[in-house]
Structure formats: structure tokens, C-alpha cells
C-alpha atoms as a PDB file:
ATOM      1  CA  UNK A   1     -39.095 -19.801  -2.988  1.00  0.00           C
ATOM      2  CA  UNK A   2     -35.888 -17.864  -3.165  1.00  0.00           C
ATOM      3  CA  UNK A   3     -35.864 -19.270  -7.014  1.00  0.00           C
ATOM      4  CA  UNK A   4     -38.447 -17.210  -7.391  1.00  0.00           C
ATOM      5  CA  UNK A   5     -36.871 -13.930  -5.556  1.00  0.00           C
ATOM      6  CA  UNK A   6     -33.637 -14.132  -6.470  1.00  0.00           C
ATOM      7  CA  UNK A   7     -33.650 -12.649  -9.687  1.00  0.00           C
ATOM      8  CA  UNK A   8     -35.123  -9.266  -8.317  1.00  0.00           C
ATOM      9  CA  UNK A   9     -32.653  -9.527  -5.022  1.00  0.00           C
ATOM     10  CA  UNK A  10     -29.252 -10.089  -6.650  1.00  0.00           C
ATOM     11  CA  UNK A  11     -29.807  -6.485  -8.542  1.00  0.00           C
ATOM     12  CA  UNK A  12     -31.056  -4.930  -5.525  1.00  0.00           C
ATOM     13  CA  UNK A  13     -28.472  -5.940  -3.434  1.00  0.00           C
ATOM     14  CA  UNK A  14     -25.870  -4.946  -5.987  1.00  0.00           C
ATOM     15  CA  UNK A  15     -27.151  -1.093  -6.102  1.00  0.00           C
ATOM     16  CA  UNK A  16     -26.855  -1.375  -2.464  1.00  0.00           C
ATOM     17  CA  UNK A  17     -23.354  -2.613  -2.327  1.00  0.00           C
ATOM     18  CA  UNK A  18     -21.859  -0.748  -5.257  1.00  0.00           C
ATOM     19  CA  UNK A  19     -21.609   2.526  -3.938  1.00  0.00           C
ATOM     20  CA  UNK A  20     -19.215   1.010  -1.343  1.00  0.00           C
ATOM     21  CA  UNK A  21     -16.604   0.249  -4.326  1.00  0.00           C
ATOM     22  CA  UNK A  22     -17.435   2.890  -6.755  1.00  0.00           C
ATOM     23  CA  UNK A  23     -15.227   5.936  -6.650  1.00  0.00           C
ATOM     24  CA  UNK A  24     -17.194  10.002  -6.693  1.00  0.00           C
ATOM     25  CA  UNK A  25     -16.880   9.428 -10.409  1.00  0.00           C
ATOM     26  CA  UNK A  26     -18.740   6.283 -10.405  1.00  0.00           C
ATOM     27  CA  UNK A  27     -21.136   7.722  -7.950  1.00  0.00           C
ATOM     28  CA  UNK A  28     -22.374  10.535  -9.534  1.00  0.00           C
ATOM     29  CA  UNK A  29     -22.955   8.541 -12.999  1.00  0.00           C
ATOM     30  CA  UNK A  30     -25.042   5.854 -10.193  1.00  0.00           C
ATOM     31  CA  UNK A  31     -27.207   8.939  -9.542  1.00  0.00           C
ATOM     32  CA  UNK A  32     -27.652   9.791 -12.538  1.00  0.00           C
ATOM     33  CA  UNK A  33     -28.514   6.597 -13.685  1.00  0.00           C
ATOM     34  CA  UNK A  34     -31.216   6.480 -10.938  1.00  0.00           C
ATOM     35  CA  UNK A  35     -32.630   9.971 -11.545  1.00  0.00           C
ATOM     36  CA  UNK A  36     -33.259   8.884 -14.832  1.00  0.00           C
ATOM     37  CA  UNK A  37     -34.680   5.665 -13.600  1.00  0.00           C
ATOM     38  CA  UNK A  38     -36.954   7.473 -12.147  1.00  0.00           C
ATOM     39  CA  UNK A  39     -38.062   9.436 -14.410  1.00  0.00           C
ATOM     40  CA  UNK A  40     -38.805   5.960 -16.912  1.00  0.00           C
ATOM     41  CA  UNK A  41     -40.894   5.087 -14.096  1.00  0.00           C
ATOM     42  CA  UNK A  42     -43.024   7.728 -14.935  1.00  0.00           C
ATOM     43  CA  UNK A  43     -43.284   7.334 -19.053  1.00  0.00           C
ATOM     44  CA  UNK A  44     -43.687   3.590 -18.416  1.00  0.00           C
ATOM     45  CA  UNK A  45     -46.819   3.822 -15.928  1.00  0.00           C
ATOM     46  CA  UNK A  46     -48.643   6.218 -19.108  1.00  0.00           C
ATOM     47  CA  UNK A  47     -46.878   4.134 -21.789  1.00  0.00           C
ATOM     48  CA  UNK A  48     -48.992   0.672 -19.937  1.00  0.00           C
ATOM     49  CA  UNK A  49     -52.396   3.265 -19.847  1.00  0.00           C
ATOM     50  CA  UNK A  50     -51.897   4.389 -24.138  1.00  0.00           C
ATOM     51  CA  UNK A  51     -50.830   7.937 -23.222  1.00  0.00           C
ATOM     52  CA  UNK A  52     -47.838   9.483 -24.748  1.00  0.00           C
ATOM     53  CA  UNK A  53     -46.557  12.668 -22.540  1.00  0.00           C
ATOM     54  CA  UNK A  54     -44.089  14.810 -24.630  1.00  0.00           C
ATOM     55  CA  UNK A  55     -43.673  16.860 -21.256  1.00  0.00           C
ATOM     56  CA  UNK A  56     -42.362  14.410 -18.209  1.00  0.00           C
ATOM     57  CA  UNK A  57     -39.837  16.449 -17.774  1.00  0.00           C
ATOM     58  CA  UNK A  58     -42.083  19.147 -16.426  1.00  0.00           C
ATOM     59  CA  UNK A  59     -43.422  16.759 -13.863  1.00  0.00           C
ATOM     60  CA  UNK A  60     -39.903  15.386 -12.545  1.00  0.00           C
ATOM     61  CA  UNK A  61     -38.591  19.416 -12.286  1.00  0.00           C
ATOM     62  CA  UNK A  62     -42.015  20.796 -10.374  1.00  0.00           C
ATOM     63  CA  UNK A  63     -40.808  18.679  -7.636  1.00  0.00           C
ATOM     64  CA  UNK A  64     -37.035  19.764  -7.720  1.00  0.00           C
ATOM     65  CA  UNK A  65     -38.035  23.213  -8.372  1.00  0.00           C
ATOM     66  CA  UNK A  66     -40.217  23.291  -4.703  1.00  0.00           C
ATOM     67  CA  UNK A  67     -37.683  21.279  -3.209  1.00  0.00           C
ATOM     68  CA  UNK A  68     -35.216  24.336  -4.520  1.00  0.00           C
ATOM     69  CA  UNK A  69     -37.962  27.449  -3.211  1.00  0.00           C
ATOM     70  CA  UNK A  70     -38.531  25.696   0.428  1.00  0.00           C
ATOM     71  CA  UNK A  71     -34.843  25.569   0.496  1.00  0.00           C
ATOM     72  CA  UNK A  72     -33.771  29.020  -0.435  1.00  0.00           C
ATOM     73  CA  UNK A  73     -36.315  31.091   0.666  1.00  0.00           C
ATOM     74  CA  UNK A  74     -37.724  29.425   3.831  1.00  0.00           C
ATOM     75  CA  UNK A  75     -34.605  27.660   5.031  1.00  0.00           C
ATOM     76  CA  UNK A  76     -35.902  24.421   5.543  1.00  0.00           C
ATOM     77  CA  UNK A  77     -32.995  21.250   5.459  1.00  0.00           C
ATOM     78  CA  UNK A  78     -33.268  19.156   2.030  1.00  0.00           C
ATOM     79  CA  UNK A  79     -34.845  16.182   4.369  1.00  0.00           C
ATOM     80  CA  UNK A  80     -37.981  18.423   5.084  1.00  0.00           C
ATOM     81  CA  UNK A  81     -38.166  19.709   1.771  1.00  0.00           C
ATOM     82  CA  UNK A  82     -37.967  17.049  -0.648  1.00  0.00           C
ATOM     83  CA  UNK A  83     -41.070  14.655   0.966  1.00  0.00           C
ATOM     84  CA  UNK A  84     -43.222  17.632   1.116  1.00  0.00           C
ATOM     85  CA  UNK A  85     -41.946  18.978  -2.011  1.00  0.00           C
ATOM     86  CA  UNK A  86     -42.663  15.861  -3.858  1.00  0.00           C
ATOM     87  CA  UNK A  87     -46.381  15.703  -2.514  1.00  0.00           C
ATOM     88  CA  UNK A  88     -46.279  19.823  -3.465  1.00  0.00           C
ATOM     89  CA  UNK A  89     -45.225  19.038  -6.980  1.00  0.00           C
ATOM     90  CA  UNK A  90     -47.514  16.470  -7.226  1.00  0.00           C
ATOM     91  CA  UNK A  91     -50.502  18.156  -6.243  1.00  0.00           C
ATOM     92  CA  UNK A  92     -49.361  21.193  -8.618  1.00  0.00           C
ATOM     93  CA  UNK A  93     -49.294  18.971 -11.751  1.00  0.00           C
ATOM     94  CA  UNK A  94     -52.510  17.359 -11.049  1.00  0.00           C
ATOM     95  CA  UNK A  95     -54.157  21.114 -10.949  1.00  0.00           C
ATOM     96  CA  UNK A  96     -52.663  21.557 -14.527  1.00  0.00           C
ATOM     97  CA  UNK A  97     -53.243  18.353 -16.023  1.00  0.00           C
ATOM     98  CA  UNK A  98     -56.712  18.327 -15.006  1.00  0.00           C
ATOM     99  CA  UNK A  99     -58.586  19.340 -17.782  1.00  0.00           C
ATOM    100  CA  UNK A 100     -55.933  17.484 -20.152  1.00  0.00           C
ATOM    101  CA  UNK A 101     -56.578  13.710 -19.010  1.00  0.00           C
ATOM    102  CA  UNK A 102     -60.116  13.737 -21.116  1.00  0.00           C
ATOM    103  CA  UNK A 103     -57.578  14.255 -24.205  1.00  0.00           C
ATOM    104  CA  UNK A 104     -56.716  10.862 -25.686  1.00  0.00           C
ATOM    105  CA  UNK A 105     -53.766  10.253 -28.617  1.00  0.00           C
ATOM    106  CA  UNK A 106     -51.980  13.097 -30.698  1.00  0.00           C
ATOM    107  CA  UNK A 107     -54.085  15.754 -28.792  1.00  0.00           C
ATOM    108  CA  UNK A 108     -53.032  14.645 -25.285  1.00  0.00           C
ATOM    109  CA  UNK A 109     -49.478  14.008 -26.694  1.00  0.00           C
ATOM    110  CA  UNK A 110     -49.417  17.897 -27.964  1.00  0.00           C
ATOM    111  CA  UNK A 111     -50.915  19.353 -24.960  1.00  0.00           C
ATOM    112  CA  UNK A 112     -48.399  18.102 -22.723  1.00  0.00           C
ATOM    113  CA  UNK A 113     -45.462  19.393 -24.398  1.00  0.00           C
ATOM    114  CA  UNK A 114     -47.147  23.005 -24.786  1.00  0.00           C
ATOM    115  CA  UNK A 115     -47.733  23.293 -21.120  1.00  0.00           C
ATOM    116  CA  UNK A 116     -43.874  22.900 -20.094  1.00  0.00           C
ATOM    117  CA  UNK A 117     -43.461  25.095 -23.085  1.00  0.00           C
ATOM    118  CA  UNK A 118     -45.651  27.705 -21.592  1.00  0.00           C
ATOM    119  CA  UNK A 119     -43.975  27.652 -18.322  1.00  0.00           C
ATOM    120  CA  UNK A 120     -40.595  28.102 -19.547  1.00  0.00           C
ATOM    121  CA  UNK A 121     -41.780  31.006 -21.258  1.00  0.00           C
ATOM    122  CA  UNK A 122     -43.888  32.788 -18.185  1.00  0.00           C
ATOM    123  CA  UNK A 123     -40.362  32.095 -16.446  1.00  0.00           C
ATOM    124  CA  UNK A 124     -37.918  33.692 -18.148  1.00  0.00           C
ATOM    125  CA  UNK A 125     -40.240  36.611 -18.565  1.00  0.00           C
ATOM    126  CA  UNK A 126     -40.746  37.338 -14.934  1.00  0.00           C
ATOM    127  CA  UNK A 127     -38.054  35.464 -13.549  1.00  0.00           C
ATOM    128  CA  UNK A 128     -39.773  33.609 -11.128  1.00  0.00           C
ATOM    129  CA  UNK A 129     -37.508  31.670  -9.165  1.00  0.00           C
ATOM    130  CA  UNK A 130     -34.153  32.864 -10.469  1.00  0.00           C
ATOM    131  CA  UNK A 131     -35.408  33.035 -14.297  1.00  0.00           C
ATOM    132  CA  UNK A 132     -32.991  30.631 -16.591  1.00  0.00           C
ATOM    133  CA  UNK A 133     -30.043  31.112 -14.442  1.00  0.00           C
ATOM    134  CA  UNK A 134     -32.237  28.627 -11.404  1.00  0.00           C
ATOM    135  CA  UNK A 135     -31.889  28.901  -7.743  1.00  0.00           C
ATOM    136  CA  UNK A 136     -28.750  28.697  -6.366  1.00  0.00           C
ATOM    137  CA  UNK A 137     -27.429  28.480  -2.394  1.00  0.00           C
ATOM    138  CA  UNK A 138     -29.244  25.606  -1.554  1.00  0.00           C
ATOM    139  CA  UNK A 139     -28.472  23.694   1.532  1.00  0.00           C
ATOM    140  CA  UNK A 140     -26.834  19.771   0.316  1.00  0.00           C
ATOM    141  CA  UNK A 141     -27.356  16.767   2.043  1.00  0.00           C
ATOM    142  CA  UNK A 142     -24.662  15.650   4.440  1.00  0.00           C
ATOM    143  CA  UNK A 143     -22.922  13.664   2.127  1.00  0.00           C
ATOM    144  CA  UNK A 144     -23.213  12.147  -0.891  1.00  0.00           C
ATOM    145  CA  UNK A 145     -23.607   8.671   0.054  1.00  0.00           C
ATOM    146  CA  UNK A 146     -26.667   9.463   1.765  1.00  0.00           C
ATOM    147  CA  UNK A 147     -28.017  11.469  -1.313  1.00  0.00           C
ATOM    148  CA  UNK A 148     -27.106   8.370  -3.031  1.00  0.00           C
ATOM    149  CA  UNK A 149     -29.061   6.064  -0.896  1.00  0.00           C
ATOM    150  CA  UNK A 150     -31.809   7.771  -0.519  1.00  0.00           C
ATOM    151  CA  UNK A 151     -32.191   8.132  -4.527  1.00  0.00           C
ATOM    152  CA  UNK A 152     -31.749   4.279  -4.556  1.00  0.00           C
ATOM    153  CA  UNK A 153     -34.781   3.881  -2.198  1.00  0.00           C
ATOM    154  CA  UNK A 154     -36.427   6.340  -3.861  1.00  0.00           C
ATOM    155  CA  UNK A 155     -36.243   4.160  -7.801  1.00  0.00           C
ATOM    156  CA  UNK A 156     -36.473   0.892  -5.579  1.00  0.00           C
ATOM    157  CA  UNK A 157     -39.814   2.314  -3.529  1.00  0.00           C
ATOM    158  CA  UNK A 158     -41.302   3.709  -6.833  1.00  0.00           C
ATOM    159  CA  UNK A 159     -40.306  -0.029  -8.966  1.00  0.00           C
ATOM    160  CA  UNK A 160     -42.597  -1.554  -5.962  1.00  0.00           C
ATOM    161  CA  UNK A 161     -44.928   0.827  -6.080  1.00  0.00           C
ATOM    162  CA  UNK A 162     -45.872   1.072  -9.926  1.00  0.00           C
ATOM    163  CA  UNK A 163     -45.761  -3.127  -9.933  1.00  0.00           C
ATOM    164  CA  UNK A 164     -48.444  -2.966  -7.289  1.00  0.00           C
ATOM    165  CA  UNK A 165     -50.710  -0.301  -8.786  1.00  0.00           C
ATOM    166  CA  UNK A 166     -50.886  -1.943 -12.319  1.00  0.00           C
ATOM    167  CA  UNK A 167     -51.600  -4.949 -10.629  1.00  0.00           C
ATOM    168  CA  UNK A 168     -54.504  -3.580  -8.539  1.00  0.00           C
ATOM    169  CA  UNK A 169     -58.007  -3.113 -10.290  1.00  0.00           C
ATOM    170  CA  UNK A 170     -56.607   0.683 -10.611  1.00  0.00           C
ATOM    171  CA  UNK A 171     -54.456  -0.658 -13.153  1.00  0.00           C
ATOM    172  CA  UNK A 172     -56.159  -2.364 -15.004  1.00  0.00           C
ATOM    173  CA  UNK A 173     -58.554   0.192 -15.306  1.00  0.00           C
ATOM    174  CA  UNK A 174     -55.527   2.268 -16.400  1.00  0.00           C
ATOM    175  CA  UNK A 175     -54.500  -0.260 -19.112  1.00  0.00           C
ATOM    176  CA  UNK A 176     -58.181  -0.271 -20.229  1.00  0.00           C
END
């Protein structure tokens, strides 16, 4: 059966090994690469259900942005912060989109580009969190090879993940 596995291994195993033969350069375009990854992740799973989100990027920076407040203002090390901040970013963006997921098409499409719209806005007004200039201070990982592995087994354990929910009965439900 390795015919069968091989052509998901040899990738995998290549993002595992080429950090060890990349130089910092190299690196930092790998994490790009696999923040962005991530973030296709997320248009693909509502591009399979019909649902075009103008506003992802709203999503993907809730997270980083309670990953960022933990950090700063309650001290907590990046490795506490960024599993509860994910499930705290999560749980934030399901409160807002809510009321939005009964919208289907153009209306759904608008509605999720006003909302990070609106946010930016409420933002810079009050400056919440730093305003447009961010947070800044926050506490790094150790080193960047483990900030580099970790976002590798981060796109890896969200690939898995999004192949097994769209072939569950919740996804097909999703595709409709």
C-alpha cells in the first residue's frame, strides 16, 4: 500500500527535512509559505460549502491578535497562548458570524468584508490593542526552528483535518 501513500509522504517528509538545509532566508519565506497555507485552508473548506468570504483575513488575525493580548498584558509564554488563543479566536468569530451564516451568495460575500471593515475602524478610533501601530514586546519562541515546526504541524494537522471533515456526513452536508 505504500503506492498508495507515497505521494502524500514524499511532500511531507520534504517540509520536514528542508528546514535542515534552508538558510534564515529560506526559512522565513517556508513560514510564510505555510501561514498562507493555512490560511487557503480556510477559503477552500467555504469555497467546497458555495460561500465566498471577502473577510478571512479577519478570522486568521483574531487568533494572532489574542495570541498578541495574552502575551503582552498577562505574560503568558507563546506555547500557552497560541492553543488557547486559537480556541479564543475561534469562539470570537463564531459570536460574530452568527447571524451571517443564514446569508447565502453576494449578501454573505458583502457582509463578511464589512465586518473586518468595521473592526478596523472601531480600532483605530479607540486604539484598542495598540491602534494601527499593533502590539509590540511580545515574548518569541525559543528559536525559530521550533516556530517553524510547529507552523508545519500546524498546515499538516489542519490538511488532515479538513480531508476528514468533508469526508464525514458534516461535509457533505456542508457541500449540500
Amino acid at each position: 500500500m505504500l503506492y498508495l501513500s507515497a505521494p502524500r509522504l514524499i511532500p511531507i517528509l520534504g517540509f520536514l527535512f528542508l528546514p535542515l538545509v534552508l538558510g534564515d532566508y529560506w526559512q522565513r519565506v517556508l513560514l510564510s509559505v505555510a501561514v498562507f497555507a493555512l490560511l487557503a485552508i480556510s477559503w477552500d473548506i467555504l469555497a467546497q460549502s458555495s460561500m465566498v468570504s471577502l473577510g478571512q483575513a479577519l478570522f486568521f488575525g483574531m487568533g494572532a491578535y489574542c495570541s498578541g493580548v495574552l502575551n503582552h498584558y498577562f505574560g503568558m509564554s507563546p506555547f500557552v497562548t497560541i492553543p488557547i488563543a486559537a480556541v479564543l479566536g475561534g469562539a470570537i468569530c463564531t459570536v460574530l458570524l452568527m447571524p451571517v451564516l443564514r446569508l447565502r451568495g453576494v449578501y454573505f460575500a458583502m457582509v463578511t468584508l464589512i465586518i473586518p471593515l468595521m473592526l478596523e475602524r472601531m480600532i483605530e478610533a479607540t486604539k484598542i490593542f495598540g491602534g494601527t501601530e499593533g502590539i509590540s514586546g511580545l515574548t518569541a519562541l525559543p528559536s525559530k526552528w521550533l516556530e517553524l515546526y510547529i507552523l508545519l504541524a500546524a498546515v499538516l494537522g489542519a490538511l488532515f483535518g479538513f480531508r476528514r471533515m468533508m469526508s464525514s456526513d458534516y461535509g457533505l452536508v456542508l457541500k449540500g
